[in-house]
C-alpha atoms as a PDB file:
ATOM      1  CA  UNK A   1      26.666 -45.694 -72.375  1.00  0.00           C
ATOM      2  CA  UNK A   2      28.583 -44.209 -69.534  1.00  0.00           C
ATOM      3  CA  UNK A   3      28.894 -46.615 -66.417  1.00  0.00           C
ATOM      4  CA  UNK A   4      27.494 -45.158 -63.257  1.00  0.00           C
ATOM      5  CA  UNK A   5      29.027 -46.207 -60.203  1.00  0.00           C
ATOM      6  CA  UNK A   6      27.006 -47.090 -57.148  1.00  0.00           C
ATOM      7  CA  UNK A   7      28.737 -44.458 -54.159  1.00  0.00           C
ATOM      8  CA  UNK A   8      27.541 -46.920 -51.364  1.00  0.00           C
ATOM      9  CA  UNK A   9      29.550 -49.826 -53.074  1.00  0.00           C
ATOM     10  CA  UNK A  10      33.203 -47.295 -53.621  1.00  0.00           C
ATOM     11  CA  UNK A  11      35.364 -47.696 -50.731  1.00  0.00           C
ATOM     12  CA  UNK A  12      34.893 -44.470 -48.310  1.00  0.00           C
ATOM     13  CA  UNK A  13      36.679 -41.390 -49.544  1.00  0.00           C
ATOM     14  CA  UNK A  14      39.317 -40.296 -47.169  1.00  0.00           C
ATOM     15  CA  UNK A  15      39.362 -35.765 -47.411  1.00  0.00           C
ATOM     16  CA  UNK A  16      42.835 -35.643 -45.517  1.00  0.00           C
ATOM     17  CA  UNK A  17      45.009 -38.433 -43.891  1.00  0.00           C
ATOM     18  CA  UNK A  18      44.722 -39.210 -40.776  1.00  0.00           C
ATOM     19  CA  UNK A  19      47.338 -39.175 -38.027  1.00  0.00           C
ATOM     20  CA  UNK A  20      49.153 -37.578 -34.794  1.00  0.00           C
ATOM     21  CA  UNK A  21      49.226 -33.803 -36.854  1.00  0.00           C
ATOM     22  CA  UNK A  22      46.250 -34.015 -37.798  1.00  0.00           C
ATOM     23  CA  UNK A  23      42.921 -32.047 -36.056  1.00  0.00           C
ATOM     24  CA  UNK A  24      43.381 -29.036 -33.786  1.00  0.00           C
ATOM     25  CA  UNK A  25      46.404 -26.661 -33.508  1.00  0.00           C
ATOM     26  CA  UNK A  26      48.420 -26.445 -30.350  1.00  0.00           C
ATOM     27  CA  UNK A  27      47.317 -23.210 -28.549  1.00  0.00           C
ATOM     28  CA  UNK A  28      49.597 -20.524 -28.426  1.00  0.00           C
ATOM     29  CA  UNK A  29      51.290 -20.643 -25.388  1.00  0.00           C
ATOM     30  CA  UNK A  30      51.267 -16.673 -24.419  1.00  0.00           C
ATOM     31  CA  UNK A  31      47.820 -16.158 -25.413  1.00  0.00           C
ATOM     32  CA  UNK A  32      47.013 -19.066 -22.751  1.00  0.00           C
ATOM     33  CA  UNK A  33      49.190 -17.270 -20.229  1.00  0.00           C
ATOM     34  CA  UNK A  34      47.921 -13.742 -21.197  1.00  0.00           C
ATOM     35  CA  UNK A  35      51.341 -12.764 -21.724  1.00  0.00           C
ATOM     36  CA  UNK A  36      51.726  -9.385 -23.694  1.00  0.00           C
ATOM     37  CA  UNK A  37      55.093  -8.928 -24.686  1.00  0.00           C
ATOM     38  CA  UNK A  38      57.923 -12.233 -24.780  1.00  0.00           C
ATOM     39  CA  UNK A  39      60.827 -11.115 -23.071  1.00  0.00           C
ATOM     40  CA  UNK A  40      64.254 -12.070 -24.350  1.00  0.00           C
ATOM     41  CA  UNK A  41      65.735 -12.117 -20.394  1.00  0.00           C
ATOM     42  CA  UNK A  42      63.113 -15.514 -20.140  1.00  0.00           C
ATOM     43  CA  UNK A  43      66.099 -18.200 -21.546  1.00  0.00           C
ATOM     44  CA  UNK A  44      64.204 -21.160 -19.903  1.00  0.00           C
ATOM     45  CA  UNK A  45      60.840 -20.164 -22.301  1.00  0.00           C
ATOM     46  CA  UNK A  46      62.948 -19.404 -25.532  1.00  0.00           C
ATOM     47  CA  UNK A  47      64.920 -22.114 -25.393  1.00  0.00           C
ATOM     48  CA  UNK A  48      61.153 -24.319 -25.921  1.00  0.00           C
ATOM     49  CA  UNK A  49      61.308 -22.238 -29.027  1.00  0.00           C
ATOM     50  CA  UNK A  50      64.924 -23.274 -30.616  1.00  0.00           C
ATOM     51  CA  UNK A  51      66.203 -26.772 -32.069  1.00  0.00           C
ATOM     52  CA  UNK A  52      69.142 -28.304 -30.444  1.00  0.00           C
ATOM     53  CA  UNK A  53      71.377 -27.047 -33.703  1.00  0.00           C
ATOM     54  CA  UNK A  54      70.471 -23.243 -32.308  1.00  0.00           C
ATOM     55  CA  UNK A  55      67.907 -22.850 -35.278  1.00  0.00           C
ATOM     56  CA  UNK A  56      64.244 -21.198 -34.339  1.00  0.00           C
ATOM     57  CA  UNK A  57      61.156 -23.340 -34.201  1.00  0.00           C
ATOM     58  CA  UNK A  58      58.632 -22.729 -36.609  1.00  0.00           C
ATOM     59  CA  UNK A  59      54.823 -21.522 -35.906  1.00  0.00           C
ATOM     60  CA  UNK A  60      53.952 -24.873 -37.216  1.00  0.00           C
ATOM     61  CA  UNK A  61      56.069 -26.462 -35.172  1.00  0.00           C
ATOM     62  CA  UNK A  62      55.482 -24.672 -32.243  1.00  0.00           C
ATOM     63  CA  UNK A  63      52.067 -23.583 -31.643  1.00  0.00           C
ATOM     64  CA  UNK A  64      52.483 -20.050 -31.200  1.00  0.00           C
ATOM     65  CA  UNK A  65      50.546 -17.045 -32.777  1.00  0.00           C
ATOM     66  CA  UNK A  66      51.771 -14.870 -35.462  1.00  0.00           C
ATOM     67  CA  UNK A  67      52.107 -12.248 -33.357  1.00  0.00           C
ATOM     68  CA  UNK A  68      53.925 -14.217 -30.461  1.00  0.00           C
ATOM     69  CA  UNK A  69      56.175 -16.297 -32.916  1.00  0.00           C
ATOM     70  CA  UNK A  70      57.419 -12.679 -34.408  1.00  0.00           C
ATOM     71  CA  UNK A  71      58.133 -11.894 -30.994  1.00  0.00           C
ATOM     72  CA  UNK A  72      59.715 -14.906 -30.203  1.00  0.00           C
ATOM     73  CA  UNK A  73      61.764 -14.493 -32.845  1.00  0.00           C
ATOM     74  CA  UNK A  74      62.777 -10.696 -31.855  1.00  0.00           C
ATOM     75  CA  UNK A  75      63.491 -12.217 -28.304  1.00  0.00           C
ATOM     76  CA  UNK A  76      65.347 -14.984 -29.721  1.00  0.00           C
ATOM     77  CA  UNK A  77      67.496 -12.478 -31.624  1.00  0.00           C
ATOM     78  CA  UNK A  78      67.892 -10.043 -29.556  1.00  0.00           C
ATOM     79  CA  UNK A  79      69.021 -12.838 -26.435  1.00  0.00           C
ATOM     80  CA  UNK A  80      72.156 -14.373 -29.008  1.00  0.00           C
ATOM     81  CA  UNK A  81      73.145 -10.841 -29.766  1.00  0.00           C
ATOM     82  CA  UNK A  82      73.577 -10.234 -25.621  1.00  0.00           C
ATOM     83  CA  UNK A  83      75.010 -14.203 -25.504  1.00  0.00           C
ATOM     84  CA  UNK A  84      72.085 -15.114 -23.372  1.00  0.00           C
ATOM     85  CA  UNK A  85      71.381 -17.539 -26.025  1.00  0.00           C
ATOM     86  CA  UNK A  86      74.190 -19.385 -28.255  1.00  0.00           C
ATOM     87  CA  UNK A  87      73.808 -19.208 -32.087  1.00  0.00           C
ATOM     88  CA  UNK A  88      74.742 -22.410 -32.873  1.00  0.00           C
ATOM     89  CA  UNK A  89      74.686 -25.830 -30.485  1.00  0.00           C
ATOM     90  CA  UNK A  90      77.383 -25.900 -27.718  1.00  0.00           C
ATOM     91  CA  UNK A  91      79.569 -28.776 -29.473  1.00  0.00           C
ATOM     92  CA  UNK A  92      79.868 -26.490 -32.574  1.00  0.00           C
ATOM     93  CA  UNK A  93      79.063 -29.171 -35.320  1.00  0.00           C
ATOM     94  CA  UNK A  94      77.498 -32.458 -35.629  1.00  0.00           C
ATOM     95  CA  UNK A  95      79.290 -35.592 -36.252  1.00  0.00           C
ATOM     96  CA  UNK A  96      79.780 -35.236 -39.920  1.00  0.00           C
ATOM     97  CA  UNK A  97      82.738 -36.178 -42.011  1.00  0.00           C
ATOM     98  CA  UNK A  98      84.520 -33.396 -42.786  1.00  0.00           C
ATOM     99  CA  UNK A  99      85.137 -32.592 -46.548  1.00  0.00           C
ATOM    100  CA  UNK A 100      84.635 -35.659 -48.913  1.00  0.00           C
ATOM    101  CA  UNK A 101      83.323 -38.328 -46.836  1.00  0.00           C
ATOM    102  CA  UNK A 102      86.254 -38.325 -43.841  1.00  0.00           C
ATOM    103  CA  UNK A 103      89.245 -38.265 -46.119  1.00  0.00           C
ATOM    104  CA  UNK A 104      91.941 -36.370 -45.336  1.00  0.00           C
ATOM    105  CA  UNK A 105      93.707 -34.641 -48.494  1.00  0.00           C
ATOM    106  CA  UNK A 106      96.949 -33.768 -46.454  1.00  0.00           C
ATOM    107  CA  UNK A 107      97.834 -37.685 -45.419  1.00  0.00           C
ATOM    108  CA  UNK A 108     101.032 -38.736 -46.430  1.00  0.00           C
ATOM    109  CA  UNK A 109     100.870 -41.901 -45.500  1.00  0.00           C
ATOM    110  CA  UNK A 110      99.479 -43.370 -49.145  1.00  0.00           C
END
């Protein structure tokens, strides 16, 4: 015979894992300020909405609407192409090695 097991003896299932992402979305923060339109002149409010490399945020990772994070994205656009906003961060790369960890192929000094 198959063995039953008793569901108040199991340890508690656990649906989704717990933590600081999950529960409730962030509100979009237009929609809270009734805003219709994003405007790519506002750099102080699209620059919330790119990472320090110059990349743009996510809806995920920012909390906006479709429809605003489309916008946003427009804005975001539209402010680089009129060098409101820089494409990439102002020190132009990050500290990485360049080419094959740090060597340098034209030393002479081997």
């Amino acid at each position: 015979m198959a063995k039953q097991r008793n569901s108040s003896s199991d340890k508690p299932r656990r649906d989704k894992k717990g933590g600081p992402t999950s529960g409730r979305r962030k509100p979009c923060l237009f929609c809270k300020d009734k805003v219709e339109q994003v405007d790519y002149k506002d750099v102080a409010t699209l620059r919330k909405f790119i990472s320090e490399r110059g990349k743009i945020r996510s809806r995920r990772i920012t909390g906006a609407c479709r429809r605003h994070q489309n916008q946003v994205a427009r804005a975001v656009k539209r402010a680089r192409e009129l060098a409101l906003l820089p494409y990439v961060n102002e020190s132009g790369k990050e500290e990485r090695p360049t080419g094959r960890g740090g060597r340098d192929r034209d030393r002479e000094d081997r």
